[in-house]
C-alpha atoms as a PDB file:
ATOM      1  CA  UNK A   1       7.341  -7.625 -20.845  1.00  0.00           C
ATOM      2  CA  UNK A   2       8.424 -11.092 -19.860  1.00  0.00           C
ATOM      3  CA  UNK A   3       6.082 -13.511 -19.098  1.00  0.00           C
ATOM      4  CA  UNK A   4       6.081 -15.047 -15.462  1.00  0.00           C
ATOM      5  CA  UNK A   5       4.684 -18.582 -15.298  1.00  0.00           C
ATOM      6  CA  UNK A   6       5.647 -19.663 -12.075  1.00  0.00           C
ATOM      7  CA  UNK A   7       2.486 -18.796 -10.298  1.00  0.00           C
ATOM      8  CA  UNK A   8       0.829 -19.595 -13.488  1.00  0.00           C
ATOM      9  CA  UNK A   9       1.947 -22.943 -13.966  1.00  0.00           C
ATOM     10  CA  UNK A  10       1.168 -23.473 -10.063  1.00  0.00           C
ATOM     11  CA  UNK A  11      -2.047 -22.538  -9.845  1.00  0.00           C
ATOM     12  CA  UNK A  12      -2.890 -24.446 -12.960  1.00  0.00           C
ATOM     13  CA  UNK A  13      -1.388 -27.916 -11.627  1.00  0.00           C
ATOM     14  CA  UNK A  14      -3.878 -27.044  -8.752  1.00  0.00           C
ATOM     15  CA  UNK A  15      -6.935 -26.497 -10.654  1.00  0.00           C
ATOM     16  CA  UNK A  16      -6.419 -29.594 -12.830  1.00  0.00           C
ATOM     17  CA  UNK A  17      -8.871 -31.997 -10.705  1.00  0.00           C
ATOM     18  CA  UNK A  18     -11.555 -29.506 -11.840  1.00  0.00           C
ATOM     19  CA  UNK A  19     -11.213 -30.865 -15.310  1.00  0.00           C
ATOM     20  CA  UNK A  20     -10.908 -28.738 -19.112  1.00  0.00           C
ATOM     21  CA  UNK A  21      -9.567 -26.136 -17.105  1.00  0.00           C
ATOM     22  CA  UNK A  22      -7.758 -23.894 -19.886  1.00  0.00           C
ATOM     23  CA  UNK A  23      -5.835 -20.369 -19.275  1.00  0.00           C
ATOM     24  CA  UNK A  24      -4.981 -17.379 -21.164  1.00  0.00           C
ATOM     25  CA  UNK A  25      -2.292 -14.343 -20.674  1.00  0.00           C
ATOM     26  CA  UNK A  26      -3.834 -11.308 -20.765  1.00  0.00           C
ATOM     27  CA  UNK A  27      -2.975  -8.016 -19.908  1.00  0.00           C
ATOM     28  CA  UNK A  28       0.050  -8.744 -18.258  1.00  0.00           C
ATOM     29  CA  UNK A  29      -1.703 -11.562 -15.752  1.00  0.00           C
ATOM     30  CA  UNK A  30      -3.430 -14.903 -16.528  1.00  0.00           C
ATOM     31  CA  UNK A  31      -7.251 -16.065 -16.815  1.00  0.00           C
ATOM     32  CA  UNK A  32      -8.629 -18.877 -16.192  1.00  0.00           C
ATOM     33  CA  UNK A  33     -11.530 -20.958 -18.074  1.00  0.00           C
ATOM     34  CA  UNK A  34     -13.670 -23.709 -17.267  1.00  0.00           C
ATOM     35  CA  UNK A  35     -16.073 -24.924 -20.112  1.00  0.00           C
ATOM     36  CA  UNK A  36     -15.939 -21.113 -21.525  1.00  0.00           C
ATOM     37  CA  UNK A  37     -16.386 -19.461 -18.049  1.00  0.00           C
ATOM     38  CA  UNK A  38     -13.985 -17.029 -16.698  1.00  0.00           C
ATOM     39  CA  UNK A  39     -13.743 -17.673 -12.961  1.00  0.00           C
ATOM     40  CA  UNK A  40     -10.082 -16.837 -11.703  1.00  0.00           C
ATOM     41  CA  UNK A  41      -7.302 -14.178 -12.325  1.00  0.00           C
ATOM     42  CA  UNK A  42      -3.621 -13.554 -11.932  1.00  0.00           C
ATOM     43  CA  UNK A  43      -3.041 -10.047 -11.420  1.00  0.00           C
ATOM     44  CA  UNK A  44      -0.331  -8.052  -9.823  1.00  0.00           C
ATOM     45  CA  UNK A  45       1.412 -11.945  -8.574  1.00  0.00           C
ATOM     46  CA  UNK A  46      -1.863 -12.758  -6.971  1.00  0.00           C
ATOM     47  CA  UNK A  47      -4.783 -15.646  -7.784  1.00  0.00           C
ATOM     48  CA  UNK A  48      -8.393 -14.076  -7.227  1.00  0.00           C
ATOM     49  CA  UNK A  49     -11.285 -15.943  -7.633  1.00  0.00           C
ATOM     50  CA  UNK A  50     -14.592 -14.990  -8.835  1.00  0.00           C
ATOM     51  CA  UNK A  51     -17.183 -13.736  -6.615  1.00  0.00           C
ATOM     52  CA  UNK A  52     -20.929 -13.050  -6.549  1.00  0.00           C
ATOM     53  CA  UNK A  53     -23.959 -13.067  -4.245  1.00  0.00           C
ATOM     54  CA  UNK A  54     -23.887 -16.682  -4.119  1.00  0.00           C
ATOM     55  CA  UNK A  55     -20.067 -16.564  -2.423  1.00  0.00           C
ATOM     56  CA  UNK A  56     -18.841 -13.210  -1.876  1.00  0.00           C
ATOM     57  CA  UNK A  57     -19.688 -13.500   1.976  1.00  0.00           C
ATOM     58  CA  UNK A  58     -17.628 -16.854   2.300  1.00  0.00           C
ATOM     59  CA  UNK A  59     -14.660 -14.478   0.788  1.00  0.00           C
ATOM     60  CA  UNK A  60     -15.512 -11.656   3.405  1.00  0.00           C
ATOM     61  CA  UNK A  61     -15.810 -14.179   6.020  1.00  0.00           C
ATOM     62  CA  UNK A  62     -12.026 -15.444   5.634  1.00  0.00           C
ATOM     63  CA  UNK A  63     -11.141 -11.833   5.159  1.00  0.00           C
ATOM     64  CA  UNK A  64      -9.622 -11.851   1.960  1.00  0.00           C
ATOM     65  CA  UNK A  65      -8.770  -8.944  -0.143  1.00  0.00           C
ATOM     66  CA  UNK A  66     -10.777  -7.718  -2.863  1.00  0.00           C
ATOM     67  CA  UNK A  67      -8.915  -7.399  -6.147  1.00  0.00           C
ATOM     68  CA  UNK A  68      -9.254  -3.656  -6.785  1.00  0.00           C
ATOM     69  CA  UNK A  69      -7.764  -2.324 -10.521  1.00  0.00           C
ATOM     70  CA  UNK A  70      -6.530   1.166 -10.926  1.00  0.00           C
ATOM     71  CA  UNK A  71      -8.246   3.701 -13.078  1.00  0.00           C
ATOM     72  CA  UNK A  72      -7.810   7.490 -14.293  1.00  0.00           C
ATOM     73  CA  UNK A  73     -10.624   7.622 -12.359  1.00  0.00           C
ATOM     74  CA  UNK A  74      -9.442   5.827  -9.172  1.00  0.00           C
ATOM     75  CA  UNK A  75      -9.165   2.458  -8.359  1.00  0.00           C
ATOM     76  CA  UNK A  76     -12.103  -0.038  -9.379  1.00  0.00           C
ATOM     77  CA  UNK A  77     -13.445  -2.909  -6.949  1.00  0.00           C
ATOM     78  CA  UNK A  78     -13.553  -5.991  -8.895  1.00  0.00           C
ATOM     79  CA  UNK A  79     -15.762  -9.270  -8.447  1.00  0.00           C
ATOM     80  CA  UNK A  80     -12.931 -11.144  -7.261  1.00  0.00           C
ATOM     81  CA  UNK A  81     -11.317 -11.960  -4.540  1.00  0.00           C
ATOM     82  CA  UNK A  82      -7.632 -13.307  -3.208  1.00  0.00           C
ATOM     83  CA  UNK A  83      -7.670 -17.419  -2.595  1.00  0.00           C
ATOM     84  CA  UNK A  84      -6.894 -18.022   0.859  1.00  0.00           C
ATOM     85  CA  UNK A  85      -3.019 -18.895   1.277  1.00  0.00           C
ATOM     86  CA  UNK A  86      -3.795 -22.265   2.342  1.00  0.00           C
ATOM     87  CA  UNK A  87      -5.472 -23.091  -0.458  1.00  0.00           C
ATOM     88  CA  UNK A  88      -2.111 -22.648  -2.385  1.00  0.00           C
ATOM     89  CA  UNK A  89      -0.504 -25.244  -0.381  1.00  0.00           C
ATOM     90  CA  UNK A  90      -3.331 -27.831  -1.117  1.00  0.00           C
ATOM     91  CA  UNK A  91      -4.530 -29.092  -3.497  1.00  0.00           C
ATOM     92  CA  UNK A  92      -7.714 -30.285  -2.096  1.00  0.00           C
ATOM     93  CA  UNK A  93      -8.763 -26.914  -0.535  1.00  0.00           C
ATOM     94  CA  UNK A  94      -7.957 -25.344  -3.544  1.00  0.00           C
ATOM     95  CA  UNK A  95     -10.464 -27.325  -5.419  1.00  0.00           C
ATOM     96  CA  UNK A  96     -13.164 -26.035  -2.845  1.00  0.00           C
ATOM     97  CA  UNK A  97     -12.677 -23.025  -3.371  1.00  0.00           C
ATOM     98  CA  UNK A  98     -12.258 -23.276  -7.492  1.00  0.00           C
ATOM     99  CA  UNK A  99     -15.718 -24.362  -6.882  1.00  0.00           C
ATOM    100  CA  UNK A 100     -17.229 -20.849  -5.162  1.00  0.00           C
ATOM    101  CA  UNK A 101     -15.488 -19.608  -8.545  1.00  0.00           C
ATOM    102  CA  UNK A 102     -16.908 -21.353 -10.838  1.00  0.00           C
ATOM    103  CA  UNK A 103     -20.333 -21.143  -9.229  1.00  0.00           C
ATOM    104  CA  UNK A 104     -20.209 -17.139  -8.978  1.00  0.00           C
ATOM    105  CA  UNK A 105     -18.734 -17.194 -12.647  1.00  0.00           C
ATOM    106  CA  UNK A 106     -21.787 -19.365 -13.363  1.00  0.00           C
ATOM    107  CA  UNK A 107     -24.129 -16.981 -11.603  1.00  0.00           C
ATOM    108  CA  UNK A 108     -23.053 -13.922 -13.193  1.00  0.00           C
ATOM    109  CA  UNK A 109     -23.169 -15.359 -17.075  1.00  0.00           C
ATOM    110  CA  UNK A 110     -26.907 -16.337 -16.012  1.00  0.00           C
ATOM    111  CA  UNK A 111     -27.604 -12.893 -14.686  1.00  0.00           C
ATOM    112  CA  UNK A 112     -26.317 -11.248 -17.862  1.00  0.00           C
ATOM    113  CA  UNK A 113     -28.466 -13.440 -19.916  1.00  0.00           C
ATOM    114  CA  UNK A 114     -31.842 -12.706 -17.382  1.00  0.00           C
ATOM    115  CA  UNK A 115     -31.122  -8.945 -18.373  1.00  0.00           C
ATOM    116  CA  UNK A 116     -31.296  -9.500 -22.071  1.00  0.00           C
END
């Protein structure tokens, strides 16, 4: 399978004001990294960001779609959720939004390590 950068490449240029951000193919889509935590996605030509308690509702609020993953089972809601559109076109609401990300990304490593 051929790799497709384009949205790749675009989303990364976008992210760059965040700083270290670093990205990795996988699975036939793209993560994305910031200082070891995973907080956005390409899958299926779309960019999802990370979600949690401490942002899903700003997600839900600008009725975005829910990145859902097929299973044998049946399909799978994921923690993530699409970027807005607009925040593809700019740079600056892009970064806002990167932010929720990280934060939930943040949030959810912490959680894991309260359980332990």
């Amino acid at each position: 399978m051929k790799k497709d950068t384009a949205l790749s490449d675009h989303v990364f240029d976008l992210l760059a004001p965040l700083g270290g951000v670093t990205r990795r193919y996988m699975f036939g889509g793209w993560g994305f990294y910031k200082d070891g935590f995973f907080f956005a996605i390409i899958a299926d030509g779309r960019f999802y960001l990370k979600t949690g308690p401490c942002n899903v509702q700003d997600f839900l609020d600008a009725g975005l779609a829910q990145w859902t993953f097929p299973t044998d089972k049946g399909p799978m809601k994921m923690s993530y959720h699409e970027a807005p559109e607009s925040a593809l076109e700019n740079p600056h609401l892009m970064l806002t939004w990167a932010r929720k990300g990280l934060a939930a990304a943040k949030e959810a490593v912490a959680k894991k390590k309260k359980r332990k």
